[in-house]
C-alpha atoms as a PDB file:
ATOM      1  CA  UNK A   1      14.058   7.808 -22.578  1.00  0.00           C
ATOM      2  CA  UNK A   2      14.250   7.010 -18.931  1.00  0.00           C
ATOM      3  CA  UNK A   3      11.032   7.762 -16.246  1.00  0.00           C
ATOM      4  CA  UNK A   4      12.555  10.686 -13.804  1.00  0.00           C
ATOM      5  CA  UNK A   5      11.798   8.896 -10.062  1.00  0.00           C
ATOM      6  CA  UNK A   6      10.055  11.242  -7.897  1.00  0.00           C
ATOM      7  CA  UNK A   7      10.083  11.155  -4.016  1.00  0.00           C
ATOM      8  CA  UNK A   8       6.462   9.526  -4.277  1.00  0.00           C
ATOM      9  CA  UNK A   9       8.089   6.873  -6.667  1.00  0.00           C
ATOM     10  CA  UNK A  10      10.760   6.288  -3.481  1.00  0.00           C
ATOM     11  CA  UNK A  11       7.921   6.318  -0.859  1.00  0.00           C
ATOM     12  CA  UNK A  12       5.392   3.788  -2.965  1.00  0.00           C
ATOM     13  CA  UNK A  13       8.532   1.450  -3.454  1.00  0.00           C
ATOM     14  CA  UNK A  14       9.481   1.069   0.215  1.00  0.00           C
ATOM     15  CA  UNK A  15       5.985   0.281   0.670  1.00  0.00           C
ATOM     16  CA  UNK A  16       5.993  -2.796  -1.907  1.00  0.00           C
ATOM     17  CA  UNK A  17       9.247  -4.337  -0.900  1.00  0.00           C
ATOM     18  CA  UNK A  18       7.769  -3.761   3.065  1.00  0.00           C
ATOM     19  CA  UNK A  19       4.489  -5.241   2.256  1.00  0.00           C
ATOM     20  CA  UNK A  20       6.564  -8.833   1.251  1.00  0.00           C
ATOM     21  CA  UNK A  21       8.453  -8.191   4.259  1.00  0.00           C
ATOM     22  CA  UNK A  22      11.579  -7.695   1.779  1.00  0.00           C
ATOM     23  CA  UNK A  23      11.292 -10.676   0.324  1.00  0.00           C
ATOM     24  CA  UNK A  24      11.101 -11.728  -3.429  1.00  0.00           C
ATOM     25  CA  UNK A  25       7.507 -12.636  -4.657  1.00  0.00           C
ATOM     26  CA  UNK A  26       8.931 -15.112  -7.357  1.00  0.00           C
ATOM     27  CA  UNK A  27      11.288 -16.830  -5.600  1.00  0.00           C
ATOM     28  CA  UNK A  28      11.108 -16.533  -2.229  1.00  0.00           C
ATOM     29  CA  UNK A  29      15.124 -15.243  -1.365  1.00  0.00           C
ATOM     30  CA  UNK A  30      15.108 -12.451   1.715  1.00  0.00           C
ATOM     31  CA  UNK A  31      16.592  -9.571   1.212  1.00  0.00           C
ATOM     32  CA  UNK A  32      16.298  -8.535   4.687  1.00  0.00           C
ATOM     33  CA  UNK A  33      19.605  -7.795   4.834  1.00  0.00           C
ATOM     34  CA  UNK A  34      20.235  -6.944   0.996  1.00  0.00           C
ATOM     35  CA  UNK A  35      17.551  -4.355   0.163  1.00  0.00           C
ATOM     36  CA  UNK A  36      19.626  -2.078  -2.550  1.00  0.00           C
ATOM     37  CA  UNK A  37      18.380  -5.479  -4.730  1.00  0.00           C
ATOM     38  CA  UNK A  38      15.173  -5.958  -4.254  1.00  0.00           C
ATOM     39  CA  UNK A  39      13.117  -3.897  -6.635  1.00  0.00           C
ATOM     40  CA  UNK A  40       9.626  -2.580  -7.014  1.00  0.00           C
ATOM     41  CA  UNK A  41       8.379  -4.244 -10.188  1.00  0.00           C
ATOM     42  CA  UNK A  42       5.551  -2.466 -12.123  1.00  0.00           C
ATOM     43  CA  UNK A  43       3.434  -5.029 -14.064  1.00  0.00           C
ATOM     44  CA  UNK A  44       2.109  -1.851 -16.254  1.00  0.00           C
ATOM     45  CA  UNK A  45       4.799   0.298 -16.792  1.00  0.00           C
ATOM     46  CA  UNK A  46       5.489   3.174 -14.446  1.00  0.00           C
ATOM     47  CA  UNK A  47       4.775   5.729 -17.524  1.00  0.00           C
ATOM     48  CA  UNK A  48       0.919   4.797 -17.200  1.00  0.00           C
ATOM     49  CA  UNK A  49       0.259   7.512 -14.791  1.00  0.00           C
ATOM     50  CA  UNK A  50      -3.171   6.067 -13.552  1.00  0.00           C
ATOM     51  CA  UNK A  51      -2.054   2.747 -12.326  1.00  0.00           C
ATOM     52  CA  UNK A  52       1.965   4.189 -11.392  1.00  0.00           C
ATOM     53  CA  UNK A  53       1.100   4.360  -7.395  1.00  0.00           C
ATOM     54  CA  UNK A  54      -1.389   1.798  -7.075  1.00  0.00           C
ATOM     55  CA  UNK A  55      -0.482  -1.268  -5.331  1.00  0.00           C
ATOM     56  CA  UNK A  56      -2.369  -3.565  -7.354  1.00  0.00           C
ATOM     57  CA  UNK A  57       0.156  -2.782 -10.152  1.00  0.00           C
ATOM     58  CA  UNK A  58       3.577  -3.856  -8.505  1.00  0.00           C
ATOM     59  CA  UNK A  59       5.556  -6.574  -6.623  1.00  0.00           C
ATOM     60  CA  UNK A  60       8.749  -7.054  -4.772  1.00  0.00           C
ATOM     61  CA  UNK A  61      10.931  -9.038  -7.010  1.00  0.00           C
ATOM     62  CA  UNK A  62      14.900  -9.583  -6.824  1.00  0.00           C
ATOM     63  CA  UNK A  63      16.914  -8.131  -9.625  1.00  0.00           C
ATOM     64  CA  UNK A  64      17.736 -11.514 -11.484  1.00  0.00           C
ATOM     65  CA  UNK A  65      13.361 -12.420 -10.902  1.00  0.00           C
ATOM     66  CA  UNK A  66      12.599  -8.855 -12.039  1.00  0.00           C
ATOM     67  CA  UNK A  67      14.695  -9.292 -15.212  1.00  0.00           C
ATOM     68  CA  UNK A  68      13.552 -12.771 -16.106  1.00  0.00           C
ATOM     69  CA  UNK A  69      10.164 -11.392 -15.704  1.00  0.00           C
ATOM     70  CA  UNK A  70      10.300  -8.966 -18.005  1.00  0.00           C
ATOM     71  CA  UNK A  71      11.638  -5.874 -15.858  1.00  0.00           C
ATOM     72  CA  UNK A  72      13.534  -3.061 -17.792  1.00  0.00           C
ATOM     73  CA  UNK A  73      12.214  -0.167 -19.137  1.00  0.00           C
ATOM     74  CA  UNK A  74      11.341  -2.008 -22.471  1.00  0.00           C
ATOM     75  CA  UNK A  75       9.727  -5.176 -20.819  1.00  0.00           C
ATOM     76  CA  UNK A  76      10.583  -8.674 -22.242  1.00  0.00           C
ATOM     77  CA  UNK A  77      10.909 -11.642 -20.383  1.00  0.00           C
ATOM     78  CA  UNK A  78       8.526 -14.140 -19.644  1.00  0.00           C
ATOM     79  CA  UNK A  79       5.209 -12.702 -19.867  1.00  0.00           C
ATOM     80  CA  UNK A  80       3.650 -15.849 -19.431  1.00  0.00           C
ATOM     81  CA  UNK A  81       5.423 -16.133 -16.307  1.00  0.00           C
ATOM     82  CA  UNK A  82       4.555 -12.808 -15.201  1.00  0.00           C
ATOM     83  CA  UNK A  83       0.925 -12.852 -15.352  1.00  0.00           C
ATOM     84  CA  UNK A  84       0.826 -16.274 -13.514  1.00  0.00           C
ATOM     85  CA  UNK A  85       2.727 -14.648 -10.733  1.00  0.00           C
ATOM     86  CA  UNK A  86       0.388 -11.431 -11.225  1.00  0.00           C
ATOM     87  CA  UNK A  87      -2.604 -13.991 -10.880  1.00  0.00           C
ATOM     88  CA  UNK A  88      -1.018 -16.032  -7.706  1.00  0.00           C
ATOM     89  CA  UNK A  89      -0.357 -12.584  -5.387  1.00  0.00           C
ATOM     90  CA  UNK A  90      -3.232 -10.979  -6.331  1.00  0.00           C
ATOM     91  CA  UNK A  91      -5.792 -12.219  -9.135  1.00  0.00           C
ATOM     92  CA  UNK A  92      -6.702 -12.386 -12.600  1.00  0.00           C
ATOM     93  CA  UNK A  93      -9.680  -9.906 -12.127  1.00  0.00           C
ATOM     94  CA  UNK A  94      -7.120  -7.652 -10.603  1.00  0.00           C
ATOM     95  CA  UNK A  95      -4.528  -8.168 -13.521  1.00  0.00           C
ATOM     96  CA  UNK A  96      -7.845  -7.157 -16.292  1.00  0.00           C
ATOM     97  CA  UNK A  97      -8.520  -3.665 -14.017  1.00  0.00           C
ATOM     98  CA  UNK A  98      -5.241  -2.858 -13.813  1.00  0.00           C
ATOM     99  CA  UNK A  99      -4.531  -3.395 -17.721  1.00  0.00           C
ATOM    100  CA  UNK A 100      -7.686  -1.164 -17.941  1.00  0.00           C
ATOM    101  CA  UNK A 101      -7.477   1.606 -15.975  1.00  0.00           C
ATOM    102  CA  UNK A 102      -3.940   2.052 -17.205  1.00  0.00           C
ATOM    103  CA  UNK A 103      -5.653   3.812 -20.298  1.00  0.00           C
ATOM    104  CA  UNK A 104      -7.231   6.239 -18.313  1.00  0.00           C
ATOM    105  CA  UNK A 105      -5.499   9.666 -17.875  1.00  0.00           C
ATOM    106  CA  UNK A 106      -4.437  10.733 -14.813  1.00  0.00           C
ATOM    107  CA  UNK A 107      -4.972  14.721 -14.940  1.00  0.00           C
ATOM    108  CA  UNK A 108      -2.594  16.761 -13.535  1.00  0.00           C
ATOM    109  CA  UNK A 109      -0.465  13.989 -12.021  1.00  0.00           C
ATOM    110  CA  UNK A 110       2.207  16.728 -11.079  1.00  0.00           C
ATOM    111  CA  UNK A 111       0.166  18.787  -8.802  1.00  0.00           C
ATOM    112  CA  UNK A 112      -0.567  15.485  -6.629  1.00  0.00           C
ATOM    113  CA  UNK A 113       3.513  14.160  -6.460  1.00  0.00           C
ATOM    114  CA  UNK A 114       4.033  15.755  -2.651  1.00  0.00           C
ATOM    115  CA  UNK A 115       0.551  14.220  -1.568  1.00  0.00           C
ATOM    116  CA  UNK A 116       1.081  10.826  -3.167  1.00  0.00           C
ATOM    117  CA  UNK A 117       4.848  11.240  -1.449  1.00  0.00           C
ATOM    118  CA  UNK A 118       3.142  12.082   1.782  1.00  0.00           C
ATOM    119  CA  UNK A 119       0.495   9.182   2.225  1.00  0.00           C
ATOM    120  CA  UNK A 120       3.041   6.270   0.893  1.00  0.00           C
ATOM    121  CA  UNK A 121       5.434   7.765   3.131  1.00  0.00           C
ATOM    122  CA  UNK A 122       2.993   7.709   6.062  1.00  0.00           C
ATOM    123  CA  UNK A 123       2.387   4.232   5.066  1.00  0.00           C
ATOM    124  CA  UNK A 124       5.416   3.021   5.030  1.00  0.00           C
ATOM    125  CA  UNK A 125       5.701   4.373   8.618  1.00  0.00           C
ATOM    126  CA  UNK A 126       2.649   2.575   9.868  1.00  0.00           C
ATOM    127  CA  UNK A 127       4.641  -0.712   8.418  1.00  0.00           C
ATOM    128  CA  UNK A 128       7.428  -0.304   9.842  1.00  0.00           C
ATOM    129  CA  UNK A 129       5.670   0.166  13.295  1.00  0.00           C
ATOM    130  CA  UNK A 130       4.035  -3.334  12.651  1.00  0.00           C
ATOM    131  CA  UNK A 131       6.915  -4.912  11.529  1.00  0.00           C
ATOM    132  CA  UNK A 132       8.512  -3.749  14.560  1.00  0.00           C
ATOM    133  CA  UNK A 133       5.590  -5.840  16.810  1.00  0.00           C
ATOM    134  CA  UNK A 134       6.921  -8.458  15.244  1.00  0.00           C
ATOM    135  CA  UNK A 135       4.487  -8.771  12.725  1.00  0.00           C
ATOM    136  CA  UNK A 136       6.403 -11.253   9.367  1.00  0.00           C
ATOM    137  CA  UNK A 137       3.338 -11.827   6.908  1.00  0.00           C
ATOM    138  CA  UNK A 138       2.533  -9.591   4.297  1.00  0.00           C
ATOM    139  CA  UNK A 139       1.203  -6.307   5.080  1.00  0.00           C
ATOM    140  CA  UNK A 140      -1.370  -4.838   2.629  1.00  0.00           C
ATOM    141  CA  UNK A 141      -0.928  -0.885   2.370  1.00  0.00           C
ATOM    142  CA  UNK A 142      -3.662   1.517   1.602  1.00  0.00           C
ATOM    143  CA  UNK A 143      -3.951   3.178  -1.861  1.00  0.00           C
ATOM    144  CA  UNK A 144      -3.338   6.908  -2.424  1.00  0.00           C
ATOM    145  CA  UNK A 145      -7.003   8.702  -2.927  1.00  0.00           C
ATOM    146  CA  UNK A 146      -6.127  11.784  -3.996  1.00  0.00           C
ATOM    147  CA  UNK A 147      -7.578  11.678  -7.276  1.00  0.00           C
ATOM    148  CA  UNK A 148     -11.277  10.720  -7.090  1.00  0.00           C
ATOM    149  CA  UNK A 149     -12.109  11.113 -10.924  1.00  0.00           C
ATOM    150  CA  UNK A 150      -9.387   8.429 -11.531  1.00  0.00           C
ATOM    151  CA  UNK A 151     -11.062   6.445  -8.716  1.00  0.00           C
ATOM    152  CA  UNK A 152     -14.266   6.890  -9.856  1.00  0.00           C
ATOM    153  CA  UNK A 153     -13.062   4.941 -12.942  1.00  0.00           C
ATOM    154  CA  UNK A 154     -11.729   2.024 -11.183  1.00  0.00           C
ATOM    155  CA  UNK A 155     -15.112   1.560  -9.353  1.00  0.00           C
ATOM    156  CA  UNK A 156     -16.390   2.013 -12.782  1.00  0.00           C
ATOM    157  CA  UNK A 157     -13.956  -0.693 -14.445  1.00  0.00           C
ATOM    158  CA  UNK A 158     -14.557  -3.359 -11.497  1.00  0.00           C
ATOM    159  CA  UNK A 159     -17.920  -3.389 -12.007  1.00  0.00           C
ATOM    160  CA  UNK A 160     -17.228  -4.341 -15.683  1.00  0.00           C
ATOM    161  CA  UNK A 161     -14.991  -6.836 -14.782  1.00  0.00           C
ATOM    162  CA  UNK A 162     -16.441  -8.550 -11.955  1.00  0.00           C
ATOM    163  CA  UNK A 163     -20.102  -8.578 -13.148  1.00  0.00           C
END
């Protein structure tokens, strides 16, 4: 069964592959000029609601990167590989809180899709206006809010994992 993609699904995307400044985390091609394949890579998959828009859960990764990874809607690939890559952009800590908040529900995820649509898209904006400075490193974007229960639980979860 395949994930529907939602207009916040298109917004958070353009936000990943603009945070590596269209460039493939694994191996390094640009795709400045050859975005159709660079994809958004979800380390959890995108059907764990809690963790679908957070940035800690996905990467810019070519196609042929994404697939050796493990990318597809049934996974695969070198998990191994993965997780080192996971750990290298962003941490092991962070790879533990995102397995573990991708358990928690995310209530009434439907009723937030034009909000979540509406900050990454106003994100993405703000990224493209540094990028237009002239700014080439990565760009960190800020996480959608929207949800403070499910927020709450991350807090929650960190604690756990960082005491």
């Amino acid at each position: 069964m395949q994930i529907n993609k939602t207009r916040a699904d298109f917004w958070f995307s353009k936000c990943v592959r603009e945070r590596s400044n269209w460039i493939c985390e694994y191996c390094e091609i640009d795709l400045t000029n050859d975005k159709a394949n660079l994809d958004c890579s979800h380390f959890v998959s995108r059907a764990k609601l809690s963790t679908r828009y957070h940035p800690l859960n996905a990467m810019a990764l070519c196609k042929p990167c994404h697939n050796e990874l493990g990318g597809g809607r049934w996974g695969g690939g070198n998990v191994a590989e993965h997780c080192a890559l996971y750990d290298e952009v962003f941490s092991e800590e962070d790879r533990e809180v995102i397995r573990l908040l991708s358990w928690v529900q995310f209530r009434k995820h439907s009723m937030h899709i034009k909000d979540i649509s509406a900050h990454y898209r106003s994100q993405h904006r703000e990224m493209e206006r540094i990028r237009k400075d002239g700014y080439i490193e990565r760009l960190e974007f800020e996480i959608y809010l929207g949800n403070q229960e499910l927020y709450d639980k991350e807090a929650e979860i960190r604690l756990e994992v960082f005491e």
